[in-house]
Protein backbone atom coordinates (compact mmCIF):
# COMPACT_ATOMS: atom_id res chain seq x y z
CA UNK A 1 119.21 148.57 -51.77
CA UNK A 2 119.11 146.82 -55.22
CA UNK A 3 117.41 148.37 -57.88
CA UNK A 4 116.51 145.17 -59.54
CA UNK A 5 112.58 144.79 -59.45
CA UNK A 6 111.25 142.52 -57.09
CA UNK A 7 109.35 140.30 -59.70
CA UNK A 8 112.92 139.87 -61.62
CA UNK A 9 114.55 138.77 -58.27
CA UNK A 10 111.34 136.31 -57.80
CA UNK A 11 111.99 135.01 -61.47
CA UNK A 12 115.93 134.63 -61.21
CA UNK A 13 115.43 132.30 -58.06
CA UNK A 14 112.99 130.45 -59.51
CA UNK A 15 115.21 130.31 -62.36
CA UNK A 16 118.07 128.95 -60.21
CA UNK A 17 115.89 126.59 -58.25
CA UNK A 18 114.87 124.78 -61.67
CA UNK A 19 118.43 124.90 -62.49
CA UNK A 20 119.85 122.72 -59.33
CA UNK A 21 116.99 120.67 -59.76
CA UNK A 22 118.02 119.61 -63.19
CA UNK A 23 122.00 119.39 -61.97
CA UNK A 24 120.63 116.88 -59.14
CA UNK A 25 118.70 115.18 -61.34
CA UNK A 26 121.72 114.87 -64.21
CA UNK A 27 124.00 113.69 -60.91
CA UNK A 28 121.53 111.00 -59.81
CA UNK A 29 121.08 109.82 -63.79
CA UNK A 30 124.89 109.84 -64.35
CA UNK A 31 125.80 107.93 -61.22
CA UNK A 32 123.29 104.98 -61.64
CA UNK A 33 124.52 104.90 -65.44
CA UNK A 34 125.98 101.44 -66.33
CA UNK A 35 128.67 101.27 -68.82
CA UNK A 36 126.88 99.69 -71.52
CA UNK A 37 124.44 101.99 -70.84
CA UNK A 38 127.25 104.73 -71.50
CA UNK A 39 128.13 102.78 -74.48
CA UNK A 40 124.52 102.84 -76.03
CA UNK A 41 124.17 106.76 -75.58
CA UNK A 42 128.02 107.17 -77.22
CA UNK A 43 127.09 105.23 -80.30
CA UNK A 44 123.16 106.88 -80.59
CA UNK A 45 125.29 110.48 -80.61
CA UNK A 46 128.34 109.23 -82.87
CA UNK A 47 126.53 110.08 -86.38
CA UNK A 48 125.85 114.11 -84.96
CA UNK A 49 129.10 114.77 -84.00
CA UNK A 50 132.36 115.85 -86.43
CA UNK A 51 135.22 113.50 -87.20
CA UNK A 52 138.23 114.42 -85.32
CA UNK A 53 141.33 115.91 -87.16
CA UNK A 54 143.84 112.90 -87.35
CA UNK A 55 147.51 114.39 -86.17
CA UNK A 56 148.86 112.04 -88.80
CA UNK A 57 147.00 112.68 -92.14
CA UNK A 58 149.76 114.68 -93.42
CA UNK A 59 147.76 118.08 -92.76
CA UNK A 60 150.46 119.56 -90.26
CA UNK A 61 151.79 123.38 -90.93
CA UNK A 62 155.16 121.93 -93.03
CA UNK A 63 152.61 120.08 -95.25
CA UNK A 64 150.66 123.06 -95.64
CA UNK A 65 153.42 125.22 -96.13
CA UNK A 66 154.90 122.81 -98.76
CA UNK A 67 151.18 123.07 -100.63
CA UNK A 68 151.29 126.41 -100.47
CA UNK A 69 155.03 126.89 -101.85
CA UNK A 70 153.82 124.08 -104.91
CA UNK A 71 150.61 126.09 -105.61
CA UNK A 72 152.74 129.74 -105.71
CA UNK A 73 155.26 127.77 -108.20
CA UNK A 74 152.33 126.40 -110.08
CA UNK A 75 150.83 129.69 -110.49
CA UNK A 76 147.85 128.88 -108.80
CA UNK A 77 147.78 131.48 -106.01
CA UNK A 78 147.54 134.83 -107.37
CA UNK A 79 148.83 138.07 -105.16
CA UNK A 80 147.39 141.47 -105.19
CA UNK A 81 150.77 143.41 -105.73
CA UNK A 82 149.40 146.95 -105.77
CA UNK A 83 149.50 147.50 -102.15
C-alpha cells in the first residue's frame, strides 16, 4: 500500500494527463510546421539568445595561457605568497 494521499495521486495524474496533452499537441504543431514557418520562429528568438563562442577568435587555452604568462611578466596579476 502507498502512503501517498489519495488527493496527491488524483493531482499527479491529472498532472500527467495535462502533460501528454501538451506533448501531443507540440507533436501535431511541429509536424504541420513549414520551413519558412521554422525560419520565422528562428529569427523572432535570435535577439534572446547568446552569441556562440567562435572556436577561432583566438580565445583557446594557449591564448589564454600566453595572456596570462604576459600579465604575470607585466606585473599585473598579483599572488598571495603567504600560504
Amino acid at each position: 500500500m502507498s502512503s501517498e494521499p489519495l488527493e496527491l495521486k488524483e493531482e499527479r495524474a491529472k498532472y500527467y494527463a495535462r502533460w501528454e496533452a501538451v506533448e501531443t499537441f507540440k507533436a501535431h504543431e511541429l509536424a504541420a510546421m513549414t520551413d519558412e514557418r521554422a525560419r520565422e520562429i528562428m529569427r523572432d528568438l535570435r535577439p534572446f539568445t547568446p552569441f556562440e563562442p567562435d572556436p577561432f577568435n583566438g580565445m583557446g587555452l594557449v591564448e589564454q595561457q600566453k595572456i596570462f604568462r604576459k600579465s604575470k611578466e607585466w606585473g599585473h596579476l598579483q599572488f598571495d605568497r603567504s600560504n
